[in-house]
N, C-alpha and C. Protein backbone atom coordinates (compact mmCIF):
# COMPACT_ATOMS: atom_id res chain seq x y z
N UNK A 1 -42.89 -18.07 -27.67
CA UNK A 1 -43.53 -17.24 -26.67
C UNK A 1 -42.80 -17.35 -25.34
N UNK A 2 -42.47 -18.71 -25.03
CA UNK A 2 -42.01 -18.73 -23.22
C UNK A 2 -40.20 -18.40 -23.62
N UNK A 3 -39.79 -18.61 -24.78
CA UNK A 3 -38.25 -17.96 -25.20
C UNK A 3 -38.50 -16.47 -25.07
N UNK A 4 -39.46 -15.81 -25.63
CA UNK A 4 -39.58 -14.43 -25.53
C UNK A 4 -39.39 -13.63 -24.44
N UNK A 5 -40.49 -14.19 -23.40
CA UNK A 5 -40.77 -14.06 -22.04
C UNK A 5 -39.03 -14.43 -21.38
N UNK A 6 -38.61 -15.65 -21.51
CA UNK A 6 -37.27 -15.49 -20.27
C UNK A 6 -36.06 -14.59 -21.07
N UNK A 7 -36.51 -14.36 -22.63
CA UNK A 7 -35.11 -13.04 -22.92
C UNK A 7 -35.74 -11.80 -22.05
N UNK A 8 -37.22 -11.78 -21.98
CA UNK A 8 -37.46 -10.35 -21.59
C UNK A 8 -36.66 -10.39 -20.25
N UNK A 9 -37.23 -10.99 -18.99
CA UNK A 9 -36.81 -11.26 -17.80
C UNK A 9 -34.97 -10.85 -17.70
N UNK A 10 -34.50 -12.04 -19.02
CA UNK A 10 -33.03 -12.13 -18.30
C UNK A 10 -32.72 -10.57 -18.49
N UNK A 11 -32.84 -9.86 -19.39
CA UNK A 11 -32.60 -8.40 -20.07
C UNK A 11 -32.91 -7.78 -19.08
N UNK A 12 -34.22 -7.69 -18.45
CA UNK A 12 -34.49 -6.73 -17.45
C UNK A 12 -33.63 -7.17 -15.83
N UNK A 13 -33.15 -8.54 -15.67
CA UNK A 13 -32.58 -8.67 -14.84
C UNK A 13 -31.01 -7.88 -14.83
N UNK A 14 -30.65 -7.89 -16.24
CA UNK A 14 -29.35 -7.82 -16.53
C UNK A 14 -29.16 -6.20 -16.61
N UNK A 15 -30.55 -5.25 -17.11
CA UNK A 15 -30.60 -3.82 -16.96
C UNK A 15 -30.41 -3.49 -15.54
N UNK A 16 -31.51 -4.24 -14.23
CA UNK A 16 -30.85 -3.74 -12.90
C UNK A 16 -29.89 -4.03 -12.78
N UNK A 17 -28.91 -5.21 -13.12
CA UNK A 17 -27.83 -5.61 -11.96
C UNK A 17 -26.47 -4.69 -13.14
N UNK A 18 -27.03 -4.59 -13.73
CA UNK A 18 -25.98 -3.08 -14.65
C UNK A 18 -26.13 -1.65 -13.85
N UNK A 19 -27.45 -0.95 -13.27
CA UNK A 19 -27.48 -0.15 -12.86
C UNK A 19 -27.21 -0.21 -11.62
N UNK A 20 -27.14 -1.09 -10.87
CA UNK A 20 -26.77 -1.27 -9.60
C UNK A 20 -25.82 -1.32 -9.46
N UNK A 21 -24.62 -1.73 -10.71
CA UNK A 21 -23.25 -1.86 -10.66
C UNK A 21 -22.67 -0.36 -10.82
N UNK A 22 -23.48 -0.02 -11.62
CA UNK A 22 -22.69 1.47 -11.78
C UNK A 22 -23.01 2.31 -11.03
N UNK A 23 -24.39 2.24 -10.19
CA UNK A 23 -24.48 3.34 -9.00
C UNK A 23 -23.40 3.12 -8.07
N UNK A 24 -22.90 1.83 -7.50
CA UNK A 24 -21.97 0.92 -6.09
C UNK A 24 -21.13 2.13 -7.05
N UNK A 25 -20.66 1.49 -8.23
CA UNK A 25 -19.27 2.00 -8.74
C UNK A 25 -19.31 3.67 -8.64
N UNK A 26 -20.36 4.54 -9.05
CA UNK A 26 -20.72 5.83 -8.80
C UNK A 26 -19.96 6.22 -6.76
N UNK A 27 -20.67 5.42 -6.45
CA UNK A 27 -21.09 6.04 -4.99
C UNK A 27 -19.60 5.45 -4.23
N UNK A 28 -18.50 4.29 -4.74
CA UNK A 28 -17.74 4.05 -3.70
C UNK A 28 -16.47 5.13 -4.49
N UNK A 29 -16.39 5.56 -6.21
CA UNK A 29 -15.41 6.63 -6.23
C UNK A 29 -16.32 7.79 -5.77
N UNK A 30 -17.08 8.16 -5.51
CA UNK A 30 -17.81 9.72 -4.68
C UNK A 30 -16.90 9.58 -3.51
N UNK A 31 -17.61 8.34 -2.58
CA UNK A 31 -17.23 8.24 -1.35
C UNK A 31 -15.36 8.26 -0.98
N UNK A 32 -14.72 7.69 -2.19
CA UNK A 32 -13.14 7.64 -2.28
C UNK A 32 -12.68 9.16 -2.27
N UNK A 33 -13.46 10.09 -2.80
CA UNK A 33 -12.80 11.15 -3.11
C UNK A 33 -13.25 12.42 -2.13
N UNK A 34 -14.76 11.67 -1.65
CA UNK A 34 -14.50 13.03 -0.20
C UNK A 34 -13.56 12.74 1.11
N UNK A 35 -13.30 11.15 1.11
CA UNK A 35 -12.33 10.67 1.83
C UNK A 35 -10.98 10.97 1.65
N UNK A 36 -10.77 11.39 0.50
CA UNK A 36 -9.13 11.66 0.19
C UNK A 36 -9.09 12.94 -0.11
N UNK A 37 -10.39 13.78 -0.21
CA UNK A 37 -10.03 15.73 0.50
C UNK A 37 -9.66 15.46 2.00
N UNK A 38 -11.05 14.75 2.39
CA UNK A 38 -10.75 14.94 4.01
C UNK A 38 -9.06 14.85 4.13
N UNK A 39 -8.65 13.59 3.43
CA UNK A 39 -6.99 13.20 4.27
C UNK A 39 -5.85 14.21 3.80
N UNK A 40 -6.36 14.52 2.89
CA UNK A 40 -5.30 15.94 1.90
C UNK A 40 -5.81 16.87 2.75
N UNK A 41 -6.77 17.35 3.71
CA UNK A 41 -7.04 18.61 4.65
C UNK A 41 -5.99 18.11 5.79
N UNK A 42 -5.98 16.98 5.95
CA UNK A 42 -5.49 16.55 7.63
C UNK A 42 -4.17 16.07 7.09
N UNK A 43 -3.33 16.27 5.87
CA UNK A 43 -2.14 16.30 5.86
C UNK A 43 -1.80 14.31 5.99
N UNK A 44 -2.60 13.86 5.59
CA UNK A 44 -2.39 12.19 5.89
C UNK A 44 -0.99 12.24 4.70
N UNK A 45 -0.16 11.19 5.22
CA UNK A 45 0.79 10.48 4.12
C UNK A 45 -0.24 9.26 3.35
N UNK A 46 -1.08 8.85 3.45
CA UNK A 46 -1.67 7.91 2.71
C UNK A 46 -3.00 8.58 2.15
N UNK A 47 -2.57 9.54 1.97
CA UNK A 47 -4.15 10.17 1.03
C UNK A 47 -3.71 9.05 -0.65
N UNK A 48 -2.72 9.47 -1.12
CA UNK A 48 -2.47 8.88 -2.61
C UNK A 48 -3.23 7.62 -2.90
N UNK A 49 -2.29 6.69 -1.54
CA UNK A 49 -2.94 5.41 -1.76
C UNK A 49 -4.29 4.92 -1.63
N UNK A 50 -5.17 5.84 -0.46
CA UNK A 50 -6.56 5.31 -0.48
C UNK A 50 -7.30 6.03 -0.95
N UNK A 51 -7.15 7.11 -1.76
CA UNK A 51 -7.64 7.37 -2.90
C UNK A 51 -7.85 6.22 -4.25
N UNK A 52 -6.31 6.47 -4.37
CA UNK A 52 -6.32 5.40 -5.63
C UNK A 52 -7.10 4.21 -5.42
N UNK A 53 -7.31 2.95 -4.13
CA UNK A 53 -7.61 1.99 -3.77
C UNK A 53 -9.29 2.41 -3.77
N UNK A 54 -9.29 3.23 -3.60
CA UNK A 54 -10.92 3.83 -4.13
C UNK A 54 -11.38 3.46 -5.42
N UNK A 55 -10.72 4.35 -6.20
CA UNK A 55 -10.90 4.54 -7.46
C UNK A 55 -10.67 3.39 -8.12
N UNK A 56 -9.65 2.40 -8.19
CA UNK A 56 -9.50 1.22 -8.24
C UNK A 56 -10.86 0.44 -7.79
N UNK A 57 -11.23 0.78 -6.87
CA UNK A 57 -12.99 -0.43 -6.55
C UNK A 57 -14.17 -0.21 -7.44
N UNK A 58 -14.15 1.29 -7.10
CA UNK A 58 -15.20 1.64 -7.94
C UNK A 58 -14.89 1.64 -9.31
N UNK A 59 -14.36 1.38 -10.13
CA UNK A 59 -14.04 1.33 -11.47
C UNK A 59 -13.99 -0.35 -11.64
N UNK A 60 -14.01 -0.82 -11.29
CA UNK A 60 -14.38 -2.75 -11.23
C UNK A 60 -15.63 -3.10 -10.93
N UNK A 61 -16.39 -2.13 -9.93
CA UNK A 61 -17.66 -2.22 -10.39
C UNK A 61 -18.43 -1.43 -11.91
N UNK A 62 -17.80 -0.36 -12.34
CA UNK A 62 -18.09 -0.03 -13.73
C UNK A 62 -17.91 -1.43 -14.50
N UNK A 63 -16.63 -1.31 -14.43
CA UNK A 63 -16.23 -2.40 -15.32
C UNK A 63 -16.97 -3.77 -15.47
N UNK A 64 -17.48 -3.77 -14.15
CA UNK A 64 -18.55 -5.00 -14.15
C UNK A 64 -19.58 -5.02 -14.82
N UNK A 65 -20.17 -4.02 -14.60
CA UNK A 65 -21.45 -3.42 -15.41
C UNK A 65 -21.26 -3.09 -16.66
N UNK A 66 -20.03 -2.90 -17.60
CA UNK A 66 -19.94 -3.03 -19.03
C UNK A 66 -19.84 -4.48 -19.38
N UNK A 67 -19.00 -4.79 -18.49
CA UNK A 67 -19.53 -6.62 -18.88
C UNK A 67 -20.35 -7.50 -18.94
N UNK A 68 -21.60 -7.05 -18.50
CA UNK A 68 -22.57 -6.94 -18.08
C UNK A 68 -23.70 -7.19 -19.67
N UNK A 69 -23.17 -5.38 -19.54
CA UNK A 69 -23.79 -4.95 -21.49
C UNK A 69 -23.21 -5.57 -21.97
N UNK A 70 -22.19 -6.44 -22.64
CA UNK A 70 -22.40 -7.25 -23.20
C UNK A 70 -23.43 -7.99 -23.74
N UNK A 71 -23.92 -8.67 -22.88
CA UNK A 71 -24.85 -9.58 -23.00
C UNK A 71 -26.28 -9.21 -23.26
N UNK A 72 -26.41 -8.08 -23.65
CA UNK A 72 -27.58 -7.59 -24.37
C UNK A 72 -27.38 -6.55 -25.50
N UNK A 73 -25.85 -6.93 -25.75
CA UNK A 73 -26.25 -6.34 -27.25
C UNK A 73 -26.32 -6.19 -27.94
N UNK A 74 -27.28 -6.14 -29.13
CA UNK A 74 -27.88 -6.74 -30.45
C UNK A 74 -27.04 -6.40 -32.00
N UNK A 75 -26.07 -5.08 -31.85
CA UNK A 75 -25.11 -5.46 -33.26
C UNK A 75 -23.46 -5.40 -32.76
N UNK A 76 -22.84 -5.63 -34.19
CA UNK A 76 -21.63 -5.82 -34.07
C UNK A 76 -21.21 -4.32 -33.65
N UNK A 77 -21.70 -2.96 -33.99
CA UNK A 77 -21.17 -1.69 -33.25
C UNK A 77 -21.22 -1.58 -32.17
N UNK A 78 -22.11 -2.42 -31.15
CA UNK A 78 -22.51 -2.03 -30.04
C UNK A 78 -21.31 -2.40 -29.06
N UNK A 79 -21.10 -4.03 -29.91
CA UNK A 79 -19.94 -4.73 -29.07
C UNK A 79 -19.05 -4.37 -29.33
N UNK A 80 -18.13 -3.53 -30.50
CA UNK A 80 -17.10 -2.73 -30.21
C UNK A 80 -17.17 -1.53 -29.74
N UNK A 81 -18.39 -1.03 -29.39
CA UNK A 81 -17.75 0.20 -28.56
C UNK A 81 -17.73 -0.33 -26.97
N UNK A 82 -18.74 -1.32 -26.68
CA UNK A 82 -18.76 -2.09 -25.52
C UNK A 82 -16.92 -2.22 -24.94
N UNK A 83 -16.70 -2.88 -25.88
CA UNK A 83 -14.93 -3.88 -25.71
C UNK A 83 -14.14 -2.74 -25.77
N UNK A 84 -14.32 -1.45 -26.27
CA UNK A 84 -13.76 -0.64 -26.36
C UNK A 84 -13.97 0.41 -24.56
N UNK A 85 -15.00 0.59 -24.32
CA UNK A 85 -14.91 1.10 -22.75
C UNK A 85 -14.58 -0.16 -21.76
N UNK A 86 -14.44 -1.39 -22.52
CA UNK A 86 -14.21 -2.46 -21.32
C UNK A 86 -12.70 -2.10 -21.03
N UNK A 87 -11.60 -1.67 -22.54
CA UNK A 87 -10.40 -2.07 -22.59
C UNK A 87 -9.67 -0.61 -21.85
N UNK A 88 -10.06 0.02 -22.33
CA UNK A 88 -9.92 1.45 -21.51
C UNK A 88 -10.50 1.66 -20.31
N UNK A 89 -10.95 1.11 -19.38
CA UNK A 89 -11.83 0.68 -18.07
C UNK A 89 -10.12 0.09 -17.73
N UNK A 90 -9.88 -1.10 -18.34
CA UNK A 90 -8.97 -1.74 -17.81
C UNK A 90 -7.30 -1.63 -18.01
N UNK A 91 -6.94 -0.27 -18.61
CA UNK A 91 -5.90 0.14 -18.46
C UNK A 91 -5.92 1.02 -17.42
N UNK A 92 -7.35 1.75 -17.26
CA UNK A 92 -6.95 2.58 -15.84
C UNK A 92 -6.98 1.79 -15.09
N UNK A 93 -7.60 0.63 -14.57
CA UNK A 93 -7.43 -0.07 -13.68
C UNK A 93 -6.31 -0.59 -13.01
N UNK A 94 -5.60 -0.90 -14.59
CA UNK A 94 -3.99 -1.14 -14.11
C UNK A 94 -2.93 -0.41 -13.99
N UNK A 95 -3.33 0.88 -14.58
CA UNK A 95 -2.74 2.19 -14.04
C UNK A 95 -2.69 2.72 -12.58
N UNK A 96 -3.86 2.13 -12.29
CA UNK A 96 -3.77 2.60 -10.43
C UNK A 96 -3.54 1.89 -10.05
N UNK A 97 -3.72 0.74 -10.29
CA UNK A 97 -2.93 -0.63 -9.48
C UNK A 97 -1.38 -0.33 -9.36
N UNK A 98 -0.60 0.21 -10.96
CA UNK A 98 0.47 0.21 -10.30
C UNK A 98 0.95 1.59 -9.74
N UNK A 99 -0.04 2.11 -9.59
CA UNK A 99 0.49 3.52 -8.66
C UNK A 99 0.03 3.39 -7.04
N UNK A 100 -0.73 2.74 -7.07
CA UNK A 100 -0.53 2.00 -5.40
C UNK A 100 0.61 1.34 -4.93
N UNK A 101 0.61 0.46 -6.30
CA UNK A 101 2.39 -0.54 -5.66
C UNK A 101 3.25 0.63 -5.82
N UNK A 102 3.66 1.39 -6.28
CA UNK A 102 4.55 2.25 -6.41
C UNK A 102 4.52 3.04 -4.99
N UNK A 103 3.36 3.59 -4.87
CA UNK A 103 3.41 4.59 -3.70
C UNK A 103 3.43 3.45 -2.57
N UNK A 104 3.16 2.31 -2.38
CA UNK A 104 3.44 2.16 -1.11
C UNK A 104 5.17 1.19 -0.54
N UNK A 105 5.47 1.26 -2.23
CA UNK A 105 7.08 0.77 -1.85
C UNK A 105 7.52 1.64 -1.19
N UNK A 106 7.21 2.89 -2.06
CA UNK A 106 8.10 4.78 -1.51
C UNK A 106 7.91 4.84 0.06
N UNK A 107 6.08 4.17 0.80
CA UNK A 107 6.12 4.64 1.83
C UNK A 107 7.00 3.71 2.67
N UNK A 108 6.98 2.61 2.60
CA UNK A 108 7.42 1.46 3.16
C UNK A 108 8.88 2.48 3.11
N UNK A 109 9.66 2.26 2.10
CA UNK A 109 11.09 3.30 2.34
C UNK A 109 11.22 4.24 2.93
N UNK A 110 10.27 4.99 3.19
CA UNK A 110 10.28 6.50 4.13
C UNK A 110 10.46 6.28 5.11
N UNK A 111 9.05 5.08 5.94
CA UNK A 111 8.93 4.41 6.81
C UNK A 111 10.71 4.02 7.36
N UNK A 112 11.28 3.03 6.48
CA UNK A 112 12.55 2.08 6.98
C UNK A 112 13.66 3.59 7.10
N UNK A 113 13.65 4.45 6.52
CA UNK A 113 14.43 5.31 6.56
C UNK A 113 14.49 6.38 8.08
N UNK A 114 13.46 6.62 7.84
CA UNK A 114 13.06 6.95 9.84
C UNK A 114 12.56 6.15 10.78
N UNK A 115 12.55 4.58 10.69
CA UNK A 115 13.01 3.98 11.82
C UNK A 115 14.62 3.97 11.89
N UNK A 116 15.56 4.03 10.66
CA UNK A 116 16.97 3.64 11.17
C UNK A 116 17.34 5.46 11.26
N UNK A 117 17.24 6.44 11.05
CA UNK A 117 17.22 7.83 11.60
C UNK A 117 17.09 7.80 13.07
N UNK A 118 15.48 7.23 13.61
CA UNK A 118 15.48 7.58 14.96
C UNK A 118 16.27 6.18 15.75
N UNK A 119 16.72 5.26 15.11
CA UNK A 119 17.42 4.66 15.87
C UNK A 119 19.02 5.40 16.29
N UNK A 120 19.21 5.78 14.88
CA UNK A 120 21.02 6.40 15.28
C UNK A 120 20.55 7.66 15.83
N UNK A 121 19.33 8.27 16.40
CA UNK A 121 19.80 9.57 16.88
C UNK A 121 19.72 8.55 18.39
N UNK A 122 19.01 7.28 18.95
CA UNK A 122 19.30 6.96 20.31
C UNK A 122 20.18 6.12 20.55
N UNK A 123 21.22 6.15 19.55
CA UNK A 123 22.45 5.33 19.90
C UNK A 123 23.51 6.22 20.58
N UNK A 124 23.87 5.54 21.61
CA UNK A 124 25.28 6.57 22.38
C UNK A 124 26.38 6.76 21.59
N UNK A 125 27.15 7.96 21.30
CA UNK A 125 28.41 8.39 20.40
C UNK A 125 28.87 7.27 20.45
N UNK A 126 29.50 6.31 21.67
CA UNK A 126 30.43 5.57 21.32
C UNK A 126 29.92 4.10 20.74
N UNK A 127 28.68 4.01 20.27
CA UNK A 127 27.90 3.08 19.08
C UNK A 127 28.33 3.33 18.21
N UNK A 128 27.89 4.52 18.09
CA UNK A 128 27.62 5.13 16.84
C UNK A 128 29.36 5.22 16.14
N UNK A 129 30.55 5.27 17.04
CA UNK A 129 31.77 5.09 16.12
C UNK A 129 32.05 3.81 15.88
N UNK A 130 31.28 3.08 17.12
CA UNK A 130 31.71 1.47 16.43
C UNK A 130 31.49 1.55 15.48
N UNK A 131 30.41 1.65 14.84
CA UNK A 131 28.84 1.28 13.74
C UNK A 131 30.13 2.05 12.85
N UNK A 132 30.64 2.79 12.98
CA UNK A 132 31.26 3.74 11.74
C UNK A 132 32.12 2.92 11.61
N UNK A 133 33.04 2.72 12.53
CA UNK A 133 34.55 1.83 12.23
C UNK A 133 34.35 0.50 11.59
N UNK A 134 32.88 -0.18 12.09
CA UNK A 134 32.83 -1.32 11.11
C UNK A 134 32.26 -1.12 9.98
N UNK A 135 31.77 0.08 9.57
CA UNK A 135 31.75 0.26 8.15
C UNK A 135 32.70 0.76 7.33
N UNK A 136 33.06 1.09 8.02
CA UNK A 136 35.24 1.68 7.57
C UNK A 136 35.85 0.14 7.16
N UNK A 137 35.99 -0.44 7.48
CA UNK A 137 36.22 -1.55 8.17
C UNK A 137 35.74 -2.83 7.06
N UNK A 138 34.65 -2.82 6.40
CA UNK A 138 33.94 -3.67 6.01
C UNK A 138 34.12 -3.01 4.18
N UNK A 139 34.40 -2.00 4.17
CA UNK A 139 34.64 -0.95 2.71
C UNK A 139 36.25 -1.05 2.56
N UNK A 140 37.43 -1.66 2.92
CA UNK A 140 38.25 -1.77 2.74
C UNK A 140 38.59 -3.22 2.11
N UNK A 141 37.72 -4.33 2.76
CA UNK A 141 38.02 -5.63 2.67
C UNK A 141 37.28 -6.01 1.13
């Protein structure tokens, strides 16, 4: 009887903190994706990434909440289809993970590419032939 009673409890504890996981996870990709129209309207260079870094949160809270189900459920089908949205949960996960690292090497390079652009457009001509002659200079040796 008092085993009965704390499975009921833990189950019903484990039904909210499942639905609570998947609303957070619901509501922070909602919130990721009116944030990354807004930045795709206003022309942002980092719409990609904080999108993705969105979608990336909120999908770890899904993912939480299938891990979650686990623990309440009663046959062997349940737990492979369980392990089965856990494992596919967690290839997208690492799919956007590496499309964040990706996109923000590219920006970081864009970035280094037009700081040394606007540096040689404020270098005086006669820098700017040093800078050449010692690369003349340095390609011979």
């Amino acid at each position: 009887m008092v085993m009965e009673t704390l499975e009921m409890i833990l189950h019903g504890f484990i039904r909210l903190a499942m639905m609570l996981f998947e609303y957070i996870g619901v509501g922070v990709i909602t919130a990721s994706g009116i944030q990354g129209i807004i930045n795709y309207v206003r022309h942002r260079s980092d719409t990609k990434i904080v999108l993705a870094k969105g979608l990336a949160m909120g999908l770890e809270f899904k993912l939480g909440s299938e891990i979650l189900r686990t623990v309440v459920v009663r046959n062997l089908e349940e737990i492979y289809i369980v392990a089965g949205i856990v494992i596919l949960r967690a290839i997208l996960a690492v799919l956007i993970h590496w499309e964040i690292v990706t996109e923000e090497k590219e920006m970081r390079l864009q970035q280094h590419i037009a700081r040394e652009q606007a540096a040689d457009a404020q270098d005086a001509p006669e820098e700017k032939a040093r800078r050449v002659r010692t690369a003349q200079e340095t390609e011979k040796e």
